[in-house]
C-alpha atoms as a PDB file:
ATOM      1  CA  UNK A   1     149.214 162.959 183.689  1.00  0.00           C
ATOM      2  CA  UNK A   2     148.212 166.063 182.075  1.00  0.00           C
ATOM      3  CA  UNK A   3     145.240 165.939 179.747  1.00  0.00           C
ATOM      4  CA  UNK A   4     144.478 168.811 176.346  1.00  0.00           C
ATOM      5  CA  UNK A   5     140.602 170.099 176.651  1.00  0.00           C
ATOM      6  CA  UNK A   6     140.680 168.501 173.249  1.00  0.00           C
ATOM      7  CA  UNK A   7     141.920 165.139 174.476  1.00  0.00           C
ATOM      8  CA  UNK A   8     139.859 165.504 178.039  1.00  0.00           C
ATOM      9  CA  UNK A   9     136.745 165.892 175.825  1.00  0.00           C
ATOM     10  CA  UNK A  10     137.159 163.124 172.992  1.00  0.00           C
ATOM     11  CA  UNK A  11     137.782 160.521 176.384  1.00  0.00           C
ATOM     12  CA  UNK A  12     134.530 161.848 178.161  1.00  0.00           C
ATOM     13  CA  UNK A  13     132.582 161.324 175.019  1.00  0.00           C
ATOM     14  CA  UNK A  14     134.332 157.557 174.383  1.00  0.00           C
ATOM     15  CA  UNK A  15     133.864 156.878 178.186  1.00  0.00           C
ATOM     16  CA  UNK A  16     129.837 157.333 177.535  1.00  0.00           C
ATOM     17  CA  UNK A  17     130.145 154.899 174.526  1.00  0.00           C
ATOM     18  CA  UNK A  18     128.273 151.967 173.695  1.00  0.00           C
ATOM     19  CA  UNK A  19     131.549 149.861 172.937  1.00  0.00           C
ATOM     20  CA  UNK A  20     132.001 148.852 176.998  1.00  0.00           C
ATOM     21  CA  UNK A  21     135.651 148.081 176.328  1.00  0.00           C
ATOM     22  CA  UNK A  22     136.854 151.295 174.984  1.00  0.00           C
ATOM     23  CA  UNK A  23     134.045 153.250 177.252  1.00  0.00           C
ATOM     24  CA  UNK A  24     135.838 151.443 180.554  1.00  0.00           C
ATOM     25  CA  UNK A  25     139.318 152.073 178.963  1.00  0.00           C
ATOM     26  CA  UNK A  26     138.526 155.669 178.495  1.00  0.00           C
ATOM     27  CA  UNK A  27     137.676 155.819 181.983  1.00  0.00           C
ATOM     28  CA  UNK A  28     140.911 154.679 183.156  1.00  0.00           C
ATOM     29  CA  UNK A  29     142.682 157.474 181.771  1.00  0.00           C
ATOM     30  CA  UNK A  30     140.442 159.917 182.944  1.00  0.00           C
ATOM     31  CA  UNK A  31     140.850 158.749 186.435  1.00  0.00           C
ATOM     32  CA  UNK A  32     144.360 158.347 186.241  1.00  0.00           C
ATOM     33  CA  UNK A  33     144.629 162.722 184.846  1.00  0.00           C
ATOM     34  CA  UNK A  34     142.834 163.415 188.178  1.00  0.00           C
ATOM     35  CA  UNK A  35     145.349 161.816 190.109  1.00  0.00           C
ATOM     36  CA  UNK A  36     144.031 158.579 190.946  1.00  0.00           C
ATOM     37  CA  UNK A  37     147.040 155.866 191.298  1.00  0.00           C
ATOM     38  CA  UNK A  38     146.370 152.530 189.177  1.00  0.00           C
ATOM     39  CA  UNK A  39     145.072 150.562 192.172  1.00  0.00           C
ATOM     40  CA  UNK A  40     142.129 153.367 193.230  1.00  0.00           C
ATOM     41  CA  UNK A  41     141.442 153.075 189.401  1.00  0.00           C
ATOM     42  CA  UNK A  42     141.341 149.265 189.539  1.00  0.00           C
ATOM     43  CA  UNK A  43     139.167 149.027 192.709  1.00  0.00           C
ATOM     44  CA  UNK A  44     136.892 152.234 191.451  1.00  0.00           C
ATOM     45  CA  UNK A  45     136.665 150.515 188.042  1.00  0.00           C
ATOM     46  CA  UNK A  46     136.503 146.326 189.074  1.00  0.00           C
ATOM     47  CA  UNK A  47     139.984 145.975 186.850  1.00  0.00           C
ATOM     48  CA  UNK A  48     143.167 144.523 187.471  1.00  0.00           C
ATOM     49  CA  UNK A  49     146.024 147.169 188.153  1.00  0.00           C
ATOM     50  CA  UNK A  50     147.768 146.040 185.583  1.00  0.00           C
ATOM     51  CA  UNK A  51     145.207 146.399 183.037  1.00  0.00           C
ATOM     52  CA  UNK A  52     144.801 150.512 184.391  1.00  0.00           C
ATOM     53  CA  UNK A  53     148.364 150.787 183.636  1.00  0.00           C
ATOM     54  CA  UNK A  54     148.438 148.742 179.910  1.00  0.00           C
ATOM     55  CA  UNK A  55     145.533 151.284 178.836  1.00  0.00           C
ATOM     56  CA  UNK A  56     147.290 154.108 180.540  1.00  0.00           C
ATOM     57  CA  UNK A  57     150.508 153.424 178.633  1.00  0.00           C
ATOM     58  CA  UNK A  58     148.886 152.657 175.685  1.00  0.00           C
ATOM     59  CA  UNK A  59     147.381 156.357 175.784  1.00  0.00           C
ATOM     60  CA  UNK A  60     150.603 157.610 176.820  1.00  0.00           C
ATOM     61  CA  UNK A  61     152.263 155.962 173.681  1.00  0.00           C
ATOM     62  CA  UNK A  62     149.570 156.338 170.705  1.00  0.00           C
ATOM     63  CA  UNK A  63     146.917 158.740 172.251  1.00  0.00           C
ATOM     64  CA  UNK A  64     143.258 158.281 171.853  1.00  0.00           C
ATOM     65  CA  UNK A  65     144.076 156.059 169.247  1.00  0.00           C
ATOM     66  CA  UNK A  66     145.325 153.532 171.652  1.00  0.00           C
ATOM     67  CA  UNK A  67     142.572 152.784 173.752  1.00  0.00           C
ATOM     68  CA  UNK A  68     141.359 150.900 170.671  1.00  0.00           C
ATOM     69  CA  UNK A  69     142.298 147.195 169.498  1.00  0.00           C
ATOM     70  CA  UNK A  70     145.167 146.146 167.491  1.00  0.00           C
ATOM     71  CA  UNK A  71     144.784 144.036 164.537  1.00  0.00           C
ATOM     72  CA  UNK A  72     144.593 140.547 165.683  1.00  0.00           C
ATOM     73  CA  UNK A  73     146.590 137.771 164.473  1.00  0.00           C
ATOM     74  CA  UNK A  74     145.091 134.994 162.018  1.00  0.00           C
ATOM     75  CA  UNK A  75     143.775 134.026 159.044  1.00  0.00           C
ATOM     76  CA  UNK A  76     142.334 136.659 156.841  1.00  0.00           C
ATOM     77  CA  UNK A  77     139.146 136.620 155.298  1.00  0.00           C
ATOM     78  CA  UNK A  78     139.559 135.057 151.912  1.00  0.00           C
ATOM     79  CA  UNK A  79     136.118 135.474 150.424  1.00  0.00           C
ATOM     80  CA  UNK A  80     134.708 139.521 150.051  1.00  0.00           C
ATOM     81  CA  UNK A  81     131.610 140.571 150.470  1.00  0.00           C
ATOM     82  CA  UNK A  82     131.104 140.955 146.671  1.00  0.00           C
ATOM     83  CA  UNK A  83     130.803 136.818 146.973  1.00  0.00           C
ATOM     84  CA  UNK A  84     128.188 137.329 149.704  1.00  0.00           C
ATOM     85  CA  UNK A  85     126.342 139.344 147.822  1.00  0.00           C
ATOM     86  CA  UNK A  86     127.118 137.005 144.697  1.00  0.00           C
ATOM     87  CA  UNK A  87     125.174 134.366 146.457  1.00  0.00           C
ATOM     88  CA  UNK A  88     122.238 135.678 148.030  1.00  0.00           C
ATOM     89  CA  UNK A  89     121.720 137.331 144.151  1.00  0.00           C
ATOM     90  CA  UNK A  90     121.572 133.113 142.653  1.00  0.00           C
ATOM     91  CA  UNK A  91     119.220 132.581 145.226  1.00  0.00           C
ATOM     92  CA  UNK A  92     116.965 134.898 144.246  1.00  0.00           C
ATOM     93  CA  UNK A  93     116.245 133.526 140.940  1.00  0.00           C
ATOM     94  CA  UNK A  94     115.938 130.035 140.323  1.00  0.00           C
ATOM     95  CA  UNK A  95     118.713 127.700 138.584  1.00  0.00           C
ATOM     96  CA  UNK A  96     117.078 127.708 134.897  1.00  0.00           C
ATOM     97  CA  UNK A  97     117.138 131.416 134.948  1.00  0.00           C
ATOM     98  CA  UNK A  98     120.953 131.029 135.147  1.00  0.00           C
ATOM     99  CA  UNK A  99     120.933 128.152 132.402  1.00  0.00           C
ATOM    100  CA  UNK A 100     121.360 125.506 135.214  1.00  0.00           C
ATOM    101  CA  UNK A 101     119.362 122.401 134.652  1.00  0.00           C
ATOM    102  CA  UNK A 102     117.785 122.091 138.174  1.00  0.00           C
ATOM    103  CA  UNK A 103     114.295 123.265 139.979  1.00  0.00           C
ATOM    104  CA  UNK A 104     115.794 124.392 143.082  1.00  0.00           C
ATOM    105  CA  UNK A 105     119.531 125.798 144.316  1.00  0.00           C
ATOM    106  CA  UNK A 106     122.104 123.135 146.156  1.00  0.00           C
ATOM    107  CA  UNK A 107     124.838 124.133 148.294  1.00  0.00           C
ATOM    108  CA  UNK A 108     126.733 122.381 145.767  1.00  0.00           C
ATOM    109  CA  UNK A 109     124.843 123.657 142.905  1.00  0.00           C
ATOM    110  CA  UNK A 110     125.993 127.278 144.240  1.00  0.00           C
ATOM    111  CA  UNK A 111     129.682 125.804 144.613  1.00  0.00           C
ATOM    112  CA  UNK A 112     129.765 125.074 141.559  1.00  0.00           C
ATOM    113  CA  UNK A 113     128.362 128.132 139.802  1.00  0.00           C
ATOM    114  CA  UNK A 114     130.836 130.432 141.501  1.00  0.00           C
ATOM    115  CA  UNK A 115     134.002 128.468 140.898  1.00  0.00           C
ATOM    116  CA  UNK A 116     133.093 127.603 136.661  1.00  0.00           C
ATOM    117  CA  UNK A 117     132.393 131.607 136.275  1.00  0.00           C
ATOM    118  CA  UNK A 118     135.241 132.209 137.960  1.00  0.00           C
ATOM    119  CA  UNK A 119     134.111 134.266 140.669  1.00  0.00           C
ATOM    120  CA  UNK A 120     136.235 132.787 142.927  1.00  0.00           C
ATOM    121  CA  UNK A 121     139.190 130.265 142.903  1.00  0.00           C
ATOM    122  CA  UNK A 122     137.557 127.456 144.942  1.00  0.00           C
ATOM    123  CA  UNK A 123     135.356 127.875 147.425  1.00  0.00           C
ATOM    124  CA  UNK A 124     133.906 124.501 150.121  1.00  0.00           C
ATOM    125  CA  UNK A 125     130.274 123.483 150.630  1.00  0.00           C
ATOM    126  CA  UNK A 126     131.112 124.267 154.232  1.00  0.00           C
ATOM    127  CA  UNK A 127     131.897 128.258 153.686  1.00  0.00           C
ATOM    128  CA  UNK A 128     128.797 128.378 151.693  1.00  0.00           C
ATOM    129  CA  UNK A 129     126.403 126.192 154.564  1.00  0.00           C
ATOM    130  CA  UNK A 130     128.205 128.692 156.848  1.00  0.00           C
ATOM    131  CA  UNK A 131     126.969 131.954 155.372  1.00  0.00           C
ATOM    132  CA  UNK A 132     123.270 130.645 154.351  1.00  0.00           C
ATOM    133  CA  UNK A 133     123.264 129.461 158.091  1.00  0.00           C
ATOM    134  CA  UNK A 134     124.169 133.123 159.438  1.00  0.00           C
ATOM    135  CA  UNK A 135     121.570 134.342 156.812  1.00  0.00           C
ATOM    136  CA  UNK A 136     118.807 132.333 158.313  1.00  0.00           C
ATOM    137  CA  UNK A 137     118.539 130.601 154.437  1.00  0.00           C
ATOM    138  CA  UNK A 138     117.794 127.064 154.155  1.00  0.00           C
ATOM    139  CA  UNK A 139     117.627 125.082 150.696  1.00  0.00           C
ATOM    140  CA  UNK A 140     115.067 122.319 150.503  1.00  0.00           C
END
C-alpha cells in the first residue's frame, strides 16, 4: 500500500488523536503502508486481523474519510435543540411570568406549555424528566 505525503501526514496527525478509535484505526493503515501484513498489525496493535483488514479496506475504498463511523441505524432525534433551549429558558422565570397560574414549574406544567404554544407536536413527561435529569435540574 502506497501512501501520498498528504495522506501519510493527515493519518500521523489522526493516529495522535484523542478519539482512541479513529487514533488506533489510523494506526492500522500506517502499519499496513510500511509493509506490515494484517496479523503483525493485529498482534503490534491488540486487534483482531480482521478488524486491520475492515479499516484497511475501508481506507482503500473512501480514504481518510473512512476510518470514521457510518451513520448508525435508528430512531432519529425528534426534539432539536431549539426545545432544549426552550425549556431551560421557562425555568428560568417562574410560571406567573408566563401567565401560568402556579408558584413553581412541573414536568407537566412544562409539557403542557410547549405543546398549547405549539412548540412542538407532543412531547412525554418522560423526554422532559430525561433532559432536566442530564441537566442536573430538579423541580420541587
Amino acid at each position: 500500500m502506497k501512501l501520498s505525503a498528504a495522506e501519510k501526514e493527515k493519518l500521523k496527525k489522526l493516529a495522535r488523536s484523542t478519539d482512541y478509535r479513529i487514533a488506533k484505526r489510523a494506526q492500522i493503515v500506517l502499519l499496513r503502508a510500511e509493509g506490515k501484513s494484517y496479523n503483525e498489525i493485529g498482534k503490534e496493535l491488540g486487534v483482531h486481523y480482521n478488524t486491520a483488514k475492515r479499516w484497511i479496506k475501508r481506507f482503500e475504498k473512501y480514504g481518510v474519510k473512512g476510518l470514521y463511523d457510518l451513520p448508525r441505524p435508528g430512531r432519529p432525534k425528534i426534539f432539536s435543540e431549539e426545545v432544549d433551549r426552550k425549556i431551560l429558558e421557562l425555568l428560568s422565570k417562574s410560571p406567573s411570568d408566563y401567565g401560568i397560574d402556579a408558584e413553581k414549574w412541573s414536568v407537566s406544567l412544562i409539557r403542557d406549555y410547549l405543546i398549547s404554544h405549539k412548540i412542538v407536536k407532543s412531547i412525554s413527561v418522560g423526554r422532559i424528566y430525561s433532559f432536566l435529569r442530564k441537566k442536573n435540574i430538579r423541580l420541587r
